[in-house]
Protein backbone atom coordinates (compact mmCIF):
# COMPACT_ATOMS: atom_id res chain seq x y z
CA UNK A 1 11.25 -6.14 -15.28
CA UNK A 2 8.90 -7.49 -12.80
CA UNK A 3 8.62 -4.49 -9.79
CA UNK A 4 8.41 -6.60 -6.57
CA UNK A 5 9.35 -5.58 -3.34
CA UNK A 6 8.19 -5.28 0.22
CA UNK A 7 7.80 -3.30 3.45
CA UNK A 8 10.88 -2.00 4.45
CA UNK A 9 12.25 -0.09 7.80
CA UNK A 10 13.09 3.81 7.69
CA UNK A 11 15.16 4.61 10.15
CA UNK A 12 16.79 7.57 12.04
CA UNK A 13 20.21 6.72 10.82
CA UNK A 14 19.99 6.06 7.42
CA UNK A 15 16.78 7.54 6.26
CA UNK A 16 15.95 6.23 2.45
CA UNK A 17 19.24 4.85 2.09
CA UNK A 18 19.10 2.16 4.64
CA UNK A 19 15.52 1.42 3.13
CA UNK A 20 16.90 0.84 -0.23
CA UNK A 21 19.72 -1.24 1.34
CA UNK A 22 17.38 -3.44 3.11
CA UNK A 23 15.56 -3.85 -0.22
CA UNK A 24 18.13 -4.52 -2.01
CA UNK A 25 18.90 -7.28 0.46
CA UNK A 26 15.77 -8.94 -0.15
CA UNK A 27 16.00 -8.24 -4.25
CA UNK A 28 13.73 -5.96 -4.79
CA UNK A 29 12.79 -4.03 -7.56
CA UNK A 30 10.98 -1.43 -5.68
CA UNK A 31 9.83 -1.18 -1.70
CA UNK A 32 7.51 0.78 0.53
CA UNK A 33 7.94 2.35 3.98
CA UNK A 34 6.24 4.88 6.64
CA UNK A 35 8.65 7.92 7.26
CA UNK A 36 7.52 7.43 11.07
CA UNK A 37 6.07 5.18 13.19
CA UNK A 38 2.55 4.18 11.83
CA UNK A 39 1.07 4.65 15.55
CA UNK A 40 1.92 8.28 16.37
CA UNK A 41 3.00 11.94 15.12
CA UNK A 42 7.18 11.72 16.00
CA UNK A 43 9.12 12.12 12.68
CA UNK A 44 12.57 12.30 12.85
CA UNK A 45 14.01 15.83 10.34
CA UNK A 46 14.51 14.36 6.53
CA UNK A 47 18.48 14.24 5.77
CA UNK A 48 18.76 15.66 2.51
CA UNK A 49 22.31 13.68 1.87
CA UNK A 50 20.98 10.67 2.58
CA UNK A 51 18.17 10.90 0.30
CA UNK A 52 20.98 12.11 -2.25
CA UNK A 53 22.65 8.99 -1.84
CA UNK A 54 19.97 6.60 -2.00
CA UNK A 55 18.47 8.05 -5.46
CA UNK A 56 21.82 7.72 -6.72
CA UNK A 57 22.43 4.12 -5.46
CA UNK A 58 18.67 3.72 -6.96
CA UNK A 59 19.43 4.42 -10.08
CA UNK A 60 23.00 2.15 -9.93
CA UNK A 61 20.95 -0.66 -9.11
CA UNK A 62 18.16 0.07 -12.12
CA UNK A 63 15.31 0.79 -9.55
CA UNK A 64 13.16 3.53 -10.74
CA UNK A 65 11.96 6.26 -7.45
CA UNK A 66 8.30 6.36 -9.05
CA UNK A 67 8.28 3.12 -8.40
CA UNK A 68 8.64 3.76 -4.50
CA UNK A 69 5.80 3.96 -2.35
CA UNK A 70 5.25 5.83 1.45
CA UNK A 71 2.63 4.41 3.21
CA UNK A 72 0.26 7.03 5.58
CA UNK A 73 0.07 6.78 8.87
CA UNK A 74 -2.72 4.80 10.46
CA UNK A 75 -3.93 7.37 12.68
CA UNK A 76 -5.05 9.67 9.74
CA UNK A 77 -8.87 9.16 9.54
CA UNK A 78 -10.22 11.41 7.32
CA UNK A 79 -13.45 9.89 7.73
CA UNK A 80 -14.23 11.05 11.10
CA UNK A 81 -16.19 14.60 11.97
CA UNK A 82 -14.77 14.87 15.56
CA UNK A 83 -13.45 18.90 14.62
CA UNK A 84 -9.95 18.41 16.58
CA UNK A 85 -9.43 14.78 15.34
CA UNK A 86 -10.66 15.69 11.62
CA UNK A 87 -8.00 18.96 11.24
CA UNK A 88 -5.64 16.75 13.03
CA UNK A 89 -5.94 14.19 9.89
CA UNK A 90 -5.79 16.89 7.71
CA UNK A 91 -2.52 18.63 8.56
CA UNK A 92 -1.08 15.47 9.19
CA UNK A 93 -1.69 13.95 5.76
CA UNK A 94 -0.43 17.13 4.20
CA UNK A 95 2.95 17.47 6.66
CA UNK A 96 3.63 13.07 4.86
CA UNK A 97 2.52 14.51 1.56
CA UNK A 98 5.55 17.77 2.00
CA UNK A 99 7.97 14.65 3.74
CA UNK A 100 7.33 12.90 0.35
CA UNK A 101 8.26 15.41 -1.80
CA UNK A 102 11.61 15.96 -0.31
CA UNK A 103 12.12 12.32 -0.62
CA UNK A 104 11.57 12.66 -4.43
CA UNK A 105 8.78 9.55 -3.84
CA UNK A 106 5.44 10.36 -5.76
CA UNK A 107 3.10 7.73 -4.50
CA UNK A 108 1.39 7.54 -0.79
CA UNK A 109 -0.80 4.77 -0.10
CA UNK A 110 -3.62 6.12 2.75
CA UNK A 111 -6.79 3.88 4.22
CA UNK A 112 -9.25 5.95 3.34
CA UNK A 113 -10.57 5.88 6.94
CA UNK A 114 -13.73 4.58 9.00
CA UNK A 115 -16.47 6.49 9.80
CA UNK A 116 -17.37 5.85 13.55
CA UNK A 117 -21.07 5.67 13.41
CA UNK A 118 -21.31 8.60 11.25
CA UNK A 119 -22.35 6.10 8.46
CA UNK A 120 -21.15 5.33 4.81
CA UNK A 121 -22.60 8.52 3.33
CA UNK A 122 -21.06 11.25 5.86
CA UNK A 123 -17.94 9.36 5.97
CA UNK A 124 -17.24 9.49 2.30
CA UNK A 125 -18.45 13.20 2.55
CA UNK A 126 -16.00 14.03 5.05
CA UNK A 127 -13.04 11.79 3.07
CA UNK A 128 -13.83 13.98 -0.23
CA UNK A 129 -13.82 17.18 1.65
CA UNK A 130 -10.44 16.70 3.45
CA UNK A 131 -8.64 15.25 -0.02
CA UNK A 132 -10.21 18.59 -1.74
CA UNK A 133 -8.26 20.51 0.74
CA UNK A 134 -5.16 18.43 0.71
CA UNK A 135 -4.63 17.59 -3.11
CA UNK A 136 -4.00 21.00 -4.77
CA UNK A 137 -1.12 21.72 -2.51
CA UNK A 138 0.90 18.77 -3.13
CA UNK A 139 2.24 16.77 -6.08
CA UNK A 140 1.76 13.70 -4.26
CA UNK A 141 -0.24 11.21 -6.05
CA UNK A 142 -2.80 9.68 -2.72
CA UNK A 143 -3.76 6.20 -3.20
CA UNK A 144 -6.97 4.91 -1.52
CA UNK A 145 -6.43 1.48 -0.46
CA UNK A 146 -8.94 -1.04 -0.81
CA UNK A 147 -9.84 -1.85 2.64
CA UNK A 148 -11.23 -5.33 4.04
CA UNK A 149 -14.60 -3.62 5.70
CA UNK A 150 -13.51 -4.35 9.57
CA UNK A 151 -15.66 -2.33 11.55
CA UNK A 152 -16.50 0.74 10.29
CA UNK A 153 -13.89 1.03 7.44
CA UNK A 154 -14.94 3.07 4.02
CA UNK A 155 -13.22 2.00 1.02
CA UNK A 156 -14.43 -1.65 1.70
CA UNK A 157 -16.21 -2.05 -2.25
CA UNK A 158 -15.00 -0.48 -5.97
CA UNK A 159 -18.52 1.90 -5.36
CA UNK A 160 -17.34 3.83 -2.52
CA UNK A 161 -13.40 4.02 -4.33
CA UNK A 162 -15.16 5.23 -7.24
CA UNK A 163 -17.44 7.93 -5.26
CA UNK A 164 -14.42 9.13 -3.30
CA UNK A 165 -12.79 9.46 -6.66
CA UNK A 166 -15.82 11.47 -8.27
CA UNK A 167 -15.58 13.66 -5.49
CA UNK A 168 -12.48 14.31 -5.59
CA UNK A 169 -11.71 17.59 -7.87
CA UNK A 170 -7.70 16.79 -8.37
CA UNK A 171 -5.81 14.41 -10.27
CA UNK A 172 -3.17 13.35 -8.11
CA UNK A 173 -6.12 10.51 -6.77
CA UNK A 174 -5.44 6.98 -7.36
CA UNK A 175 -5.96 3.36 -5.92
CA UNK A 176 -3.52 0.75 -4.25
CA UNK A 177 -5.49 -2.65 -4.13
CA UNK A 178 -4.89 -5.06 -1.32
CA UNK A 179 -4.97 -8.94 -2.39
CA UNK A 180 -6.00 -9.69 0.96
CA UNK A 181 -8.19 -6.89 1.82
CA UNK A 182 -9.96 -7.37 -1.54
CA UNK A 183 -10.73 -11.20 -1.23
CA UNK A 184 -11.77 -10.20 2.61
CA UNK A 185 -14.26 -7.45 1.21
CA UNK A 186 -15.96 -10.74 -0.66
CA UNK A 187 -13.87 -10.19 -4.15
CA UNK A 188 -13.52 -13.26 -5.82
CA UNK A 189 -9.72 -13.01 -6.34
CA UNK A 190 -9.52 -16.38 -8.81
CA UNK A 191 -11.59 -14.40 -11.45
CA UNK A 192 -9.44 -11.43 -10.91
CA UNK A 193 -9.78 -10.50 -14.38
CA UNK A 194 -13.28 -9.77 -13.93
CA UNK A 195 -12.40 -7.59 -11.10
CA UNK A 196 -9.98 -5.69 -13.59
CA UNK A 197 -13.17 -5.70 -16.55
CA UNK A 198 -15.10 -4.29 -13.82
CA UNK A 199 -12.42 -1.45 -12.72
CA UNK A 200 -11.79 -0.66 -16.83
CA UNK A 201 -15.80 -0.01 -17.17
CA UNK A 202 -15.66 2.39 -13.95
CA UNK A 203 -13.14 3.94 -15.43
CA UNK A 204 -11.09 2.84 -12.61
CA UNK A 205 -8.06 0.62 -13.69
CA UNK A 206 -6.23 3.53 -15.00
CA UNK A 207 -5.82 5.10 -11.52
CA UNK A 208 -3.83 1.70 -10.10
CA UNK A 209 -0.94 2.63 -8.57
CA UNK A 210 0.14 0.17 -6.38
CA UNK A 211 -0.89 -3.10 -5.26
CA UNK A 212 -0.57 -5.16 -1.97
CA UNK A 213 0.52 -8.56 -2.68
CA UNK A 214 -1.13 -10.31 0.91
CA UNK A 215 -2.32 -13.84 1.08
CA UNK A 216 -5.17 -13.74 3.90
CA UNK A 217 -5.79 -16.02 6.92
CA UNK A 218 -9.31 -16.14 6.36
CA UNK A 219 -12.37 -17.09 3.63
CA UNK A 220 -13.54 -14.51 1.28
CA UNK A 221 -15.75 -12.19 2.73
CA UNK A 222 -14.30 -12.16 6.56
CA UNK A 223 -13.79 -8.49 7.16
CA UNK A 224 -10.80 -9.95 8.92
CA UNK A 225 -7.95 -8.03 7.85
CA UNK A 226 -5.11 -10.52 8.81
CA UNK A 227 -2.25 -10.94 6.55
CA UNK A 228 -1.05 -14.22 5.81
CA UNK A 229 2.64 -15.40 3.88
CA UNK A 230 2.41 -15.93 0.32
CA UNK A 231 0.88 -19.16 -0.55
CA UNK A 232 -0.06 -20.05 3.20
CA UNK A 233 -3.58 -18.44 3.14
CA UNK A 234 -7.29 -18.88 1.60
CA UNK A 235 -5.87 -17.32 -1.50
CA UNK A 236 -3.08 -19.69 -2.20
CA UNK A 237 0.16 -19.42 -4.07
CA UNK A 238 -1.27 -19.72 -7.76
CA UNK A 239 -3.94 -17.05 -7.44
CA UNK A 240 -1.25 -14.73 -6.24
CA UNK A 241 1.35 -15.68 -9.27
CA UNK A 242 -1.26 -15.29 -11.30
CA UNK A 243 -2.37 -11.54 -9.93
CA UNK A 244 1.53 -11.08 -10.17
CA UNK A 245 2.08 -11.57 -13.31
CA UNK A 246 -1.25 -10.38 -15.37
CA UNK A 247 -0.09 -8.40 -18.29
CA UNK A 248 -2.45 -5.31 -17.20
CA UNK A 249 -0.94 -4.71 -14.53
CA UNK A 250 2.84 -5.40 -15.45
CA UNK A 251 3.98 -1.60 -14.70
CA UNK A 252 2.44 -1.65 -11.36
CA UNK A 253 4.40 -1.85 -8.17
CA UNK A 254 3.78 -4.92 -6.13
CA UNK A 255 4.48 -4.88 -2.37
CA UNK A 256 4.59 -7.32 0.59
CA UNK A 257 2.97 -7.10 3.60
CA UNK A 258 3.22 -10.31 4.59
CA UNK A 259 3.73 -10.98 8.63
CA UNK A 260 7.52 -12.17 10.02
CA UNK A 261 8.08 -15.35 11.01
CA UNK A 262 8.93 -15.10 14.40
CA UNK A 263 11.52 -12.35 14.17
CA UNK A 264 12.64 -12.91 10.54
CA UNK A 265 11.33 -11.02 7.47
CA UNK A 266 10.04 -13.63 4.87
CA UNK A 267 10.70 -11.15 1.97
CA UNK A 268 13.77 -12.49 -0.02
CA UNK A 269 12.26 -16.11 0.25
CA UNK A 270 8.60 -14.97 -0.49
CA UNK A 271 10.49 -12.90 -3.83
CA UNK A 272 12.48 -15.54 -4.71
CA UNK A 273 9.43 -17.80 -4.67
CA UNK A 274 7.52 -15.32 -7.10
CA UNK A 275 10.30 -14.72 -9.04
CA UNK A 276 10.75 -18.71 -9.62
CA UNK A 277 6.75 -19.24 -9.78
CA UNK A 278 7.63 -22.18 -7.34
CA UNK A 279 5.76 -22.55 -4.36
CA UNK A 280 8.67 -23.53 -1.47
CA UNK A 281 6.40 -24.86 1.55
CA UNK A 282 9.13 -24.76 3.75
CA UNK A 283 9.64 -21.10 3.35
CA UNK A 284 8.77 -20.72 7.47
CA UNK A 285 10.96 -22.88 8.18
CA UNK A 286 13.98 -21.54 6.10
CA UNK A 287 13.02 -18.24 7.52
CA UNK A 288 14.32 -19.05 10.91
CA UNK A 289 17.69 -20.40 9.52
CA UNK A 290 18.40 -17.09 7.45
């Protein structure tokens, strides 16, 4: 079963069950959420009932919860040295890693952070440090995202995944990759397979747990970071299929990110596109008329 899915909403009322409903409503196999807003520290207390009810429904509608993916906060930067802003990250990370755990979900996807001026070298020093403290008292897998290099951003290449990942003393580490982050970074993404020959010889391909299904809205090698609907970017429908569907990477959860159209979520036309192969170039359009 192909595991495609998107961003989803987690909300006060409903908690994980509204997420899976929402989902569901775009036919998804599996989905991804924050448990709070992205932007700040409010989190709303986990209902335990709720989660109850939305493993159950899970597993009526054959959707696995290892499948599932939280998504850190953006204001976790566990590259920076700044002492208040640094513990900050720190307790943070591990308060979404405990808020995981009660959800039953497994899998967080974090940006690794951006080092400020510090430079690449500190940065990554300060990144390994802060997972060394946060990993042994969770059973959260983390998963560094590959990030697109805007401004100071670590995580950019497979060199500073892999040194984060050498650092690191735990094995709950692992990577999400980013379609559109990676062809930003300057990855070739229509010789992906070379970029998964390349991961297998670092010893790196294993640790995929998650992958970011984004077209981008700019050439390889932009540092943009701006998110584009499937098969309306630089990358283009076919390389996305193609990342999709390659057989190494069949048990791995692929999510959207794509942007709304206006004030309409894309997902269940972008899904139904990749689960018919068939590029629909009036997807925007239709998107309005849902």
């Amino acid at each position: 079963m192909l595991k495609i899915g998107s961003h989803v909403s987690f909300r006060k009322d409903t908690q994980l069950l509204g997420s899976l409903d929402e989902a569901l409503s775009y036919g998804s196999t599996t989905f991804m959420f924050y448990t709070g807003a992205p932007q700040n520290t409010n989190r709303i207390p986990l209902n335990s009932n709720l989660t109850k009810m939305a493993i159950s429904k899970m597993k009526d509608n054959n959707i696995d919860i290892k499948d599932i993916i939280v998504h850190a906060p953006y204001i976790i930067n566990l590259a920076n040295s700044d002492p208040n802003k640094y513990i900050f990250s720190i307790n943070f990370l591990k308060q979404e890693c405990k808020r995981c755990e009660e959800l039953g979900v497994n899998k967080l996807v974090l940006h690794p952070g951006s080092h400020v001026g510090l430079g690449e070298e500190a940065g990554i020093k300060n990144i390994i440090n802060a997972l060394n403290q946060i990993l042994p008292a969770t059973k959260t897998t983390i998963l560094l995202e590959t990030m697109s290099g805007k401004g100071t951003e670590l995580g950019v290449n497979l060199e500073q995944i892999k040194t984060i990942i050498d650092g690191v003393k735990y094995n709950n580490i692992g990577i999400c990759l980013d379609t559109c982050h990676l062809s930003d970074a300057g990855y070739d993404m229509n010789d992906f397979d070379s970029l998964l020959d390349k991961m297998d010889k670092m010893e790196l391909l294993d640790l995929v747990g998650c992958i970011h299904i984004n077209d981008s809205k700019n050439p390889i090698g932009s540092h943009k970071d701006r998110h584009e609907n499937i098969g309306f970017g630089y990358l283009g429908f076919d390389i996305l299929i193609n990342i999709i569907y390659n057989d190494r990477l069949k048990n791995i959860s692929k999510i959207l990110e794509t942007p709304y159209v206006g004030e309409f979520a894309p997902y269940k036309l972008e899904i139904d596109m990749i689960k018919n192969k068939k590029f629909e170039k009036n997807l925007k359009e239709m998107a309005t008329l849902q």
